[in-house]
N, C-alpha and C. Protein backbone atom coordinates (compact mmCIF):
# COMPACT_ATOMS: atom_id res chain seq x y z
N UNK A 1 -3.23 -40.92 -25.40
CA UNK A 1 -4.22 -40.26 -24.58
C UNK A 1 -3.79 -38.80 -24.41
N UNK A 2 -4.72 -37.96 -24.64
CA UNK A 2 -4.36 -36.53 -24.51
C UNK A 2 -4.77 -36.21 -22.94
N UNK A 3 -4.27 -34.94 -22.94
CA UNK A 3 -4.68 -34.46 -21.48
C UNK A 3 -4.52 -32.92 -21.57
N UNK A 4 -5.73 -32.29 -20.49
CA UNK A 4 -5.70 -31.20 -20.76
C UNK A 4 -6.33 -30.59 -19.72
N UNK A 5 -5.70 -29.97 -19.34
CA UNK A 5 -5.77 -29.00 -17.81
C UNK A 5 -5.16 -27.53 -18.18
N UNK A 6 -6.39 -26.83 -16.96
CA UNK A 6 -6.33 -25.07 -16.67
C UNK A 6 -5.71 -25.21 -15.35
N UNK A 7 -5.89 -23.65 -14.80
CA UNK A 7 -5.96 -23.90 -13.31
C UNK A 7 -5.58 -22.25 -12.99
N UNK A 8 -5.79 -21.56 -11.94
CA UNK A 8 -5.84 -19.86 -11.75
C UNK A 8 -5.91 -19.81 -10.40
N UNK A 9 -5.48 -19.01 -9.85
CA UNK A 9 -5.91 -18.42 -8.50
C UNK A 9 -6.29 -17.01 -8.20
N UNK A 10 -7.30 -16.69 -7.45
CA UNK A 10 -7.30 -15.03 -7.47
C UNK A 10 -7.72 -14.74 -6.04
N UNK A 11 -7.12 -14.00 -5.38
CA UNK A 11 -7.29 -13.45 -4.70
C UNK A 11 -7.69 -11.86 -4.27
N UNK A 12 -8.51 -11.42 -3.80
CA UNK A 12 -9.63 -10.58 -4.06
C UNK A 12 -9.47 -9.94 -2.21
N UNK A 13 -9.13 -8.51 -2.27
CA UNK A 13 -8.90 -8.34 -1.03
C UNK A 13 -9.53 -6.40 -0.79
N UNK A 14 -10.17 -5.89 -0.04
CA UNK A 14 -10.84 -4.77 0.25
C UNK A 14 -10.56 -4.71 1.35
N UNK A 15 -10.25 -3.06 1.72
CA UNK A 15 -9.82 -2.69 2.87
C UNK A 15 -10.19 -1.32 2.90
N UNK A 16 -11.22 -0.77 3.83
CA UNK A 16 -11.43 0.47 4.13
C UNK A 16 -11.32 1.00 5.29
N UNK A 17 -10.50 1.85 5.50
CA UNK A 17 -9.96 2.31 6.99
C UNK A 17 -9.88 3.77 7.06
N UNK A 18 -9.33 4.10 7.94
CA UNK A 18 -9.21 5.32 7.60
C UNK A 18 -7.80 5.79 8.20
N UNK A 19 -6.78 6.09 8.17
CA UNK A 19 -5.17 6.34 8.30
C UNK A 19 -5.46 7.81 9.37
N UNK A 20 -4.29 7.56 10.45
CA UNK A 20 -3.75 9.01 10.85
C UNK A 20 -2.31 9.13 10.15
N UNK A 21 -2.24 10.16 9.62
CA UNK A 21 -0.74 10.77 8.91
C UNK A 21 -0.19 11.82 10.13
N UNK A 22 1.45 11.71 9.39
CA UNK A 22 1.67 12.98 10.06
C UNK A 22 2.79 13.62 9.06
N UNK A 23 2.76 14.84 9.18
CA UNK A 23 4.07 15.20 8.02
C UNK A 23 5.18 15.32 8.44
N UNK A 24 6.26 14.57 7.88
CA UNK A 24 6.90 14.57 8.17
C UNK A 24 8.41 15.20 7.08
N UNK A 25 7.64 16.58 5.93
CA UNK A 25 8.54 16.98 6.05
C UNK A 25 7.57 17.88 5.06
N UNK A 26 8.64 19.36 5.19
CA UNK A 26 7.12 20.66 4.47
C UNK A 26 8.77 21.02 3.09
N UNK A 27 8.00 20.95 1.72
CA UNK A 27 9.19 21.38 0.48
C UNK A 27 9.08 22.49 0.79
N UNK A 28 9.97 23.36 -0.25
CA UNK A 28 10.02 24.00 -0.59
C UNK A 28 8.68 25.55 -1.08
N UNK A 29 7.79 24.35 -2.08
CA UNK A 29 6.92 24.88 -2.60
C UNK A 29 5.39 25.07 -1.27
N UNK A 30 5.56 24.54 0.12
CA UNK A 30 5.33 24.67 1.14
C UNK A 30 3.77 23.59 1.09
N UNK A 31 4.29 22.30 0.35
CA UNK A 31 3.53 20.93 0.27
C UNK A 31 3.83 20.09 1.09
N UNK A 32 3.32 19.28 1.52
CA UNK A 32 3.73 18.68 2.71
C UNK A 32 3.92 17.09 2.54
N UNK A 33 4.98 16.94 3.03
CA UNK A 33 5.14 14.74 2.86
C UNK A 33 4.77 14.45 3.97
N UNK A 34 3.66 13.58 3.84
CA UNK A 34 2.51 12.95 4.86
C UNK A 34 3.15 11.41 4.23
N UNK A 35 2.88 10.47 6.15
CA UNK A 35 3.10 9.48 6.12
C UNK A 35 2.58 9.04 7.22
N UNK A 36 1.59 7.78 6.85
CA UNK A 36 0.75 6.92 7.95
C UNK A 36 0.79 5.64 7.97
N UNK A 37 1.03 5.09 9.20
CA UNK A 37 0.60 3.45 9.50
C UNK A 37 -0.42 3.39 10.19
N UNK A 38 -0.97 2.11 9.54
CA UNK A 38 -1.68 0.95 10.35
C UNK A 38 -1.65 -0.28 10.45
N UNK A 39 -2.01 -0.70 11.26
CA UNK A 39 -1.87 -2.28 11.83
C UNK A 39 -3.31 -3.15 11.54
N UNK A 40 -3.82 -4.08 10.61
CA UNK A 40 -5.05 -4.52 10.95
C UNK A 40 -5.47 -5.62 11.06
N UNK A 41 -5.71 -6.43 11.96
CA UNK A 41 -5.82 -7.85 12.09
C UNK A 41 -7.45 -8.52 12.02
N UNK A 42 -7.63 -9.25 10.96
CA UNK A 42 -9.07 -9.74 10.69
C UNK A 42 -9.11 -11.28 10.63
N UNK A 43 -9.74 -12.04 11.26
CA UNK A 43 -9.53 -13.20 11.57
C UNK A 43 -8.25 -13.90 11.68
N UNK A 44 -7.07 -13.27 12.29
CA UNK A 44 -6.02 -13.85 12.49
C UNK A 44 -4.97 -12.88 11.32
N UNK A 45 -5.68 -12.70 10.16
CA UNK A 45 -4.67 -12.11 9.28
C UNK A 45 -4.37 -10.90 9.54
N UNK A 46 -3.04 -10.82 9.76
CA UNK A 46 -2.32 -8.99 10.08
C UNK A 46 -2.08 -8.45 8.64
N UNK A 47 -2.54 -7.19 8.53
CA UNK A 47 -2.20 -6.78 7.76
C UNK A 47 -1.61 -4.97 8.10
N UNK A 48 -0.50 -4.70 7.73
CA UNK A 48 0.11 -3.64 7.65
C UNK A 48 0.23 -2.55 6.76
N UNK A 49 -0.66 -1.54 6.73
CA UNK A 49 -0.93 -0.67 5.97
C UNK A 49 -0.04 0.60 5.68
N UNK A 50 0.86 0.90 4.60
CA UNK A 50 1.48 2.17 4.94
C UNK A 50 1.36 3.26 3.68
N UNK A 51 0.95 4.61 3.99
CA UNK A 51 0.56 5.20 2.92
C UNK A 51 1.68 6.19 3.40
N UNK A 52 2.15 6.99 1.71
CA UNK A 52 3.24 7.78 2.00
C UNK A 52 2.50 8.81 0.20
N UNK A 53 2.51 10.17 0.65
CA UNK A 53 2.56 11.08 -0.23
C UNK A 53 2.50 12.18 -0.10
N UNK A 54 2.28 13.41 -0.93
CA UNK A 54 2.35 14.90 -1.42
C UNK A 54 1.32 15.22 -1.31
N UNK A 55 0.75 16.51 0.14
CA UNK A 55 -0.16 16.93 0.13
C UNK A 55 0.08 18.66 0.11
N UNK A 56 -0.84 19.36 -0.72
CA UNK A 56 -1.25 20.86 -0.26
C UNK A 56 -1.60 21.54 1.07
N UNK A 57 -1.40 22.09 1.85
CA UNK A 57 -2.17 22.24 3.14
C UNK A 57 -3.46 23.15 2.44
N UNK A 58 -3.55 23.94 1.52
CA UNK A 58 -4.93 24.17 1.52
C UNK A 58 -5.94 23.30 1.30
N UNK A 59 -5.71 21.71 0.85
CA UNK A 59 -6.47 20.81 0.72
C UNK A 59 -6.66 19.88 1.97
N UNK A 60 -6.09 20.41 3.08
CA UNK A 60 -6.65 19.43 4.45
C UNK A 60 -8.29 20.47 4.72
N UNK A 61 -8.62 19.92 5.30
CA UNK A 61 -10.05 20.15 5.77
C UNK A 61 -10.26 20.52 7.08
N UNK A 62 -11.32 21.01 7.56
CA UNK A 62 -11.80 21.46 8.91
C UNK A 62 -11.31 20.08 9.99
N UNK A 63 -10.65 19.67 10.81
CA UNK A 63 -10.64 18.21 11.96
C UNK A 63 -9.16 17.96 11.29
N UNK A 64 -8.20 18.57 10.34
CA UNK A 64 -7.61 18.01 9.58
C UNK A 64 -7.11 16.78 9.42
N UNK A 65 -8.64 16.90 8.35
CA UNK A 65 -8.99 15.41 7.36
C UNK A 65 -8.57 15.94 5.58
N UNK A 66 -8.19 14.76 5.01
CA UNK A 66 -7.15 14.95 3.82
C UNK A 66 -7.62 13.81 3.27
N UNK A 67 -9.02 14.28 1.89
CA UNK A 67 -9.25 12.69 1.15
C UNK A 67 -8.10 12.11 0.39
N UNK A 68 -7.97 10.71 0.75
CA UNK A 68 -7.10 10.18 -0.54
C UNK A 68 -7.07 10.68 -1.87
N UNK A 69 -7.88 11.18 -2.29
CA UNK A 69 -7.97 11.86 -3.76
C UNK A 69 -7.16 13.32 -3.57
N UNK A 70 -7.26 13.81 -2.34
CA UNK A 70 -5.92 14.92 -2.55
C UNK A 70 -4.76 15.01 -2.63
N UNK A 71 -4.15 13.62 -2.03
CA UNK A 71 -2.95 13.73 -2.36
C UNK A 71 -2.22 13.18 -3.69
N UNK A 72 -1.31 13.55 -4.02
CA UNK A 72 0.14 13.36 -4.96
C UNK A 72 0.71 12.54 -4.22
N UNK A 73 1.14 12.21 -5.41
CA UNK A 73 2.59 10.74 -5.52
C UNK A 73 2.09 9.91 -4.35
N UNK A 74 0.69 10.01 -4.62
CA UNK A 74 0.45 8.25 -3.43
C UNK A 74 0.35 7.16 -3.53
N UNK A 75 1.28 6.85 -2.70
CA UNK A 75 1.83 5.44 -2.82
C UNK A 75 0.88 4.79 -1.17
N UNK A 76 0.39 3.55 -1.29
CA UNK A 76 -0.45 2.92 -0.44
C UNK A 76 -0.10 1.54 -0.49
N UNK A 77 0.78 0.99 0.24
CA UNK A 77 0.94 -0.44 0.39
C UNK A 77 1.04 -1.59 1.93
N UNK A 78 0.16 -2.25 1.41
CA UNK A 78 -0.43 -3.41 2.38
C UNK A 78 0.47 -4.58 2.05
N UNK A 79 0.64 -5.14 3.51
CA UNK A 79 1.58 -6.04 3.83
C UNK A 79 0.91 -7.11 5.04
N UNK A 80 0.32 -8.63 4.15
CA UNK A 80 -0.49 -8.95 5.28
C UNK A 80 0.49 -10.12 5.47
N UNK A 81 -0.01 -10.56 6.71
CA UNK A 81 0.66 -12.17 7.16
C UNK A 81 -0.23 -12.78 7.94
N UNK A 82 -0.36 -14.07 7.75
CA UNK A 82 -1.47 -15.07 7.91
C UNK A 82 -1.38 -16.27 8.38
């Protein structure tokens, strides 16, 4: 008798928020290392958001707001528990 089995899991996860940064350190070239947490809990699941990268200050904006697409070397990692 043969036998024959698949089997996959995927998990599928979206998160739109919006981060306060703060810099926490200005190079040389007078770019700035921005770094933000958040905390977000959705039906029980926490999830911990931390973004860390290289921004221009001529690319913050009027309220200084800074799209994700401006910064360098961004790194964005979520850490949930459930």
């Amino acid at each position: 008798m043969a036998s024959s089995s698949s089997g996959g899991t995927t998990r599928t996860t979206e998160l739109v928020t919006t981060l306060t940064a703060r810099v926490v350190d200005v190079l040389p070239s007078g770019d700035l290392v921005i770094e933000g947490y958040r905390e977000v809990d959705i039906n029980g699941d926490r999830s911990v958001v931390v973004l860390t990268g290289v921004a221009r200050a001529i690319d913050v904006l009027p309220g200084n707001v800074l799209p994700s697409s401006r910064i360098g070397q961004l790194r964005i990692r979520s850490v949930s528990q459930g």
